[in-house]
C-alpha atoms as a PDB file:
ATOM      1  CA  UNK A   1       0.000   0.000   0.000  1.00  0.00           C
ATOM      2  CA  UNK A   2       1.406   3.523  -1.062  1.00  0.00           C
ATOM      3  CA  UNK A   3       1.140   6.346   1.222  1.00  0.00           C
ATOM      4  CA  UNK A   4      -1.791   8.516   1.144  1.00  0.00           C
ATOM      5  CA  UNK A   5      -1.852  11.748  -0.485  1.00  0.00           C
ATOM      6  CA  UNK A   6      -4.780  14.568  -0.052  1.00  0.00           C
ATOM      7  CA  UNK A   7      -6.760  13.478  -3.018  1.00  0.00           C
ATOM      8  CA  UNK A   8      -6.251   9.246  -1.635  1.00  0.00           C
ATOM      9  CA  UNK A   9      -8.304  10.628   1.388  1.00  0.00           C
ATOM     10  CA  UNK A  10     -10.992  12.709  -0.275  1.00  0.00           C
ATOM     11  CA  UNK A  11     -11.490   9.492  -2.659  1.00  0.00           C
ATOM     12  CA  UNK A  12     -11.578   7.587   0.664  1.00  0.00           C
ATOM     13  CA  UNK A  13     -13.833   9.520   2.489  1.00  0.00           C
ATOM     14  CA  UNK A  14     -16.308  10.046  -0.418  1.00  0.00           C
ATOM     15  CA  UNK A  15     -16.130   6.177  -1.041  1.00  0.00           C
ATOM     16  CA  UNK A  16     -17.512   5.706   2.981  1.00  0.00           C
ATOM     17  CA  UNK A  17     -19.692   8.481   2.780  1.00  0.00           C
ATOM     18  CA  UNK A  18     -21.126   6.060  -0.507  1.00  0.00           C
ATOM     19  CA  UNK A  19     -20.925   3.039   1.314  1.00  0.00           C
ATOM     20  CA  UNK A  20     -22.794   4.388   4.578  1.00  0.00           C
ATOM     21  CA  UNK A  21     -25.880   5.760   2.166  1.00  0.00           C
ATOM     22  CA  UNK A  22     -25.962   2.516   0.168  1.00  0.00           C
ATOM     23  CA  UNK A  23     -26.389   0.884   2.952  1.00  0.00           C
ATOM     24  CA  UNK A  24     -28.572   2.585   4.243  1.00  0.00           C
ATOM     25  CA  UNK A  25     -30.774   2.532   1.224  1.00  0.00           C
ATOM     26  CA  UNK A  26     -30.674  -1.278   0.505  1.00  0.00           C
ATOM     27  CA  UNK A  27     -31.900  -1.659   4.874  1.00  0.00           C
ATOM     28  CA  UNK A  28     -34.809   0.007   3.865  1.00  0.00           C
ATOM     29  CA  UNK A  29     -35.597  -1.076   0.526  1.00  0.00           C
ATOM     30  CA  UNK A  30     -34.877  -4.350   2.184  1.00  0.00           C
ATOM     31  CA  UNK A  31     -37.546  -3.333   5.078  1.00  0.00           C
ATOM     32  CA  UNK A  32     -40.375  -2.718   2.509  1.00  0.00           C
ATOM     33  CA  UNK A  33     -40.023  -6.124   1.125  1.00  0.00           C
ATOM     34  CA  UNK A  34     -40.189  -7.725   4.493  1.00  0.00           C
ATOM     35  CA  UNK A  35     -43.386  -5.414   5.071  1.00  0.00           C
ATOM     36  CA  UNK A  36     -44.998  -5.783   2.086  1.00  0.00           C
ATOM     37  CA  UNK A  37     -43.802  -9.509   0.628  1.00  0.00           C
ATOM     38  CA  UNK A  38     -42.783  -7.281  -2.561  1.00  0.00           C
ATOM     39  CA  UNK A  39     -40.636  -9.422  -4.862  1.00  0.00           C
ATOM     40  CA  UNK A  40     -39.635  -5.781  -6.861  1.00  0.00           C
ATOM     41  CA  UNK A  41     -38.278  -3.955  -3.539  1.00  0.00           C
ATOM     42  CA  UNK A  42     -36.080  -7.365  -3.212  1.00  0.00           C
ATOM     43  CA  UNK A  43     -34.729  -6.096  -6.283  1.00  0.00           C
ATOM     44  CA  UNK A  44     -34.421  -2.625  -6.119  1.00  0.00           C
ATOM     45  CA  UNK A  45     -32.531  -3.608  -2.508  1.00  0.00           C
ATOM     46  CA  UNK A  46     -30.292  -5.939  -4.596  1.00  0.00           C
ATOM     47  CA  UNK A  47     -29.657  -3.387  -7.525  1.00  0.00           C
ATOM     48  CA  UNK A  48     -28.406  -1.027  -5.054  1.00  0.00           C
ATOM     49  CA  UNK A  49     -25.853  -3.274  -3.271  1.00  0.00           C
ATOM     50  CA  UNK A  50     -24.559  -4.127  -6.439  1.00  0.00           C
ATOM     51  CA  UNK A  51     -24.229  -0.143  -7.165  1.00  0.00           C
ATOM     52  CA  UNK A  52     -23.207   0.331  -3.620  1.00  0.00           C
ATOM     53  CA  UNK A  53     -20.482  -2.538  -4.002  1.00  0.00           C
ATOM     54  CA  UNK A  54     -19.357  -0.985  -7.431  1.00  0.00           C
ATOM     55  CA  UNK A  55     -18.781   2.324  -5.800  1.00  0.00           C
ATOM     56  CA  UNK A  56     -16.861   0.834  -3.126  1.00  0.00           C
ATOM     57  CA  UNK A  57     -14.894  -2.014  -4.880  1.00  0.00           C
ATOM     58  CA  UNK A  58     -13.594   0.869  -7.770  1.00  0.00           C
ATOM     59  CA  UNK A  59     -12.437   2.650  -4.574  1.00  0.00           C
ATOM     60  CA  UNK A  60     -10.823  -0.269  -2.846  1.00  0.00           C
ATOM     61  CA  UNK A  61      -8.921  -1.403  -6.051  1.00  0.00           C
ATOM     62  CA  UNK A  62      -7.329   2.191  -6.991  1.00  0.00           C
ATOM     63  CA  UNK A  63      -6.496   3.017  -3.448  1.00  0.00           C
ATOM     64  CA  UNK A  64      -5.618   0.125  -1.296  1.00  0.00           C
ATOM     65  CA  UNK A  65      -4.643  -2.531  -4.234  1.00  0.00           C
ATOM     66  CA  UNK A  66      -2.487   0.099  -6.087  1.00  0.00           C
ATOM     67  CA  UNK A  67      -4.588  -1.616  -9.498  1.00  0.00           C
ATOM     68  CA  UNK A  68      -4.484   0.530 -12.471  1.00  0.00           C
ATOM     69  CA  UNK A  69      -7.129   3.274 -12.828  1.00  0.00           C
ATOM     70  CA  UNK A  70      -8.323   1.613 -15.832  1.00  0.00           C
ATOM     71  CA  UNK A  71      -8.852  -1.253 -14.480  1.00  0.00           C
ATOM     72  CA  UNK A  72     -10.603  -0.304 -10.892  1.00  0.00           C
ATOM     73  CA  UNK A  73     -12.773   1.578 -13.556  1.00  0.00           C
ATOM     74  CA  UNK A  74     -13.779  -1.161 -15.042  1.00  0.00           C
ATOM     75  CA  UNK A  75     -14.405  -3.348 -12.422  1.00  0.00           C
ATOM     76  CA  UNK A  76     -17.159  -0.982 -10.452  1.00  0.00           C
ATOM     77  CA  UNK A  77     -18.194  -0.547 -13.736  1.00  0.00           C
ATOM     78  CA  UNK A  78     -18.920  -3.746 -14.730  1.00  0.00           C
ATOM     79  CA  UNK A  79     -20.463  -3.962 -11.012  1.00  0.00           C
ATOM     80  CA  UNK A  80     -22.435  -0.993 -11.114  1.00  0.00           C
ATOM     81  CA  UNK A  81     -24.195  -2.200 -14.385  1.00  0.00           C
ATOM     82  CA  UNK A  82     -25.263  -5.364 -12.788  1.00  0.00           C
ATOM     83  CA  UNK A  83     -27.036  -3.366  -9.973  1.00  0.00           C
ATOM     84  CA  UNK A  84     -28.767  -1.134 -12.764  1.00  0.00           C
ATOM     85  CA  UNK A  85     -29.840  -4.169 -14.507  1.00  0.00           C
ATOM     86  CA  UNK A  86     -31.598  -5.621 -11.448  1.00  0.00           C
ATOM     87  CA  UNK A  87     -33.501  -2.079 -10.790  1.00  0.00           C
ATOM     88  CA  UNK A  88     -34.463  -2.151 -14.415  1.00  0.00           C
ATOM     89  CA  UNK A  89     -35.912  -5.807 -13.940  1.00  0.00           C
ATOM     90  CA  UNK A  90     -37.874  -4.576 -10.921  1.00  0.00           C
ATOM     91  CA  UNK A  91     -39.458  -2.191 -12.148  1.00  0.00           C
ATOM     92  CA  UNK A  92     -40.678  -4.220 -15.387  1.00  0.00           C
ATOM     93  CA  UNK A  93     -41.841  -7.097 -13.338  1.00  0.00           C
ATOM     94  CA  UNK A  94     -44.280  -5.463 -11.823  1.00  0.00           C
ATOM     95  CA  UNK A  95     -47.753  -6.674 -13.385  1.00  0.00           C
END
């Protein structure tokens, strides 16, 4: 791991600041399909973990695994896209 500079911490903090509110958001999507037995809230819970986990993982790669930006890119991403997908799916399965 390289030392930090100003710009590694902002990154960092903005990536925890994304994490905290993702999770937050999937709890309570999460909560409405416990309430409610909704099958689409499952999945708008789901897309936002993955879009939660993209933010974070893109974060974790550049900073901590010294990966190439390119590639951290990539990778949340590729992440990110799979969250959007399962939003997109819950809102078209509802009959």
């Amino acid at each position: 791991m390289r030392e930090f500079t100003g710009l590694d911490w902002i990154a960092t903090i903005t990536n925890m600041v994304a994490l905290i509110l993702g999770t937050f958001i999937v709890y309570l999507a999460y909560k409405g399909y416990k309430r409610n037995s909704s099958m689409p809230l499952l999945y708008v819970s789901l897309g936002f973990a993955f879009i939660t986990a993209g933010t974070v993982v893109e974060g974790i790669l550049y900073v901590v695994f010294i990966s190439d930006l390119l590639v951290a890119i990539i990778a949340g991403a590729a992440i990110t896209v799979i969250g959007l997908v399962a939003i997109i799916y819950s809102i078209y399965s509802v009959k």
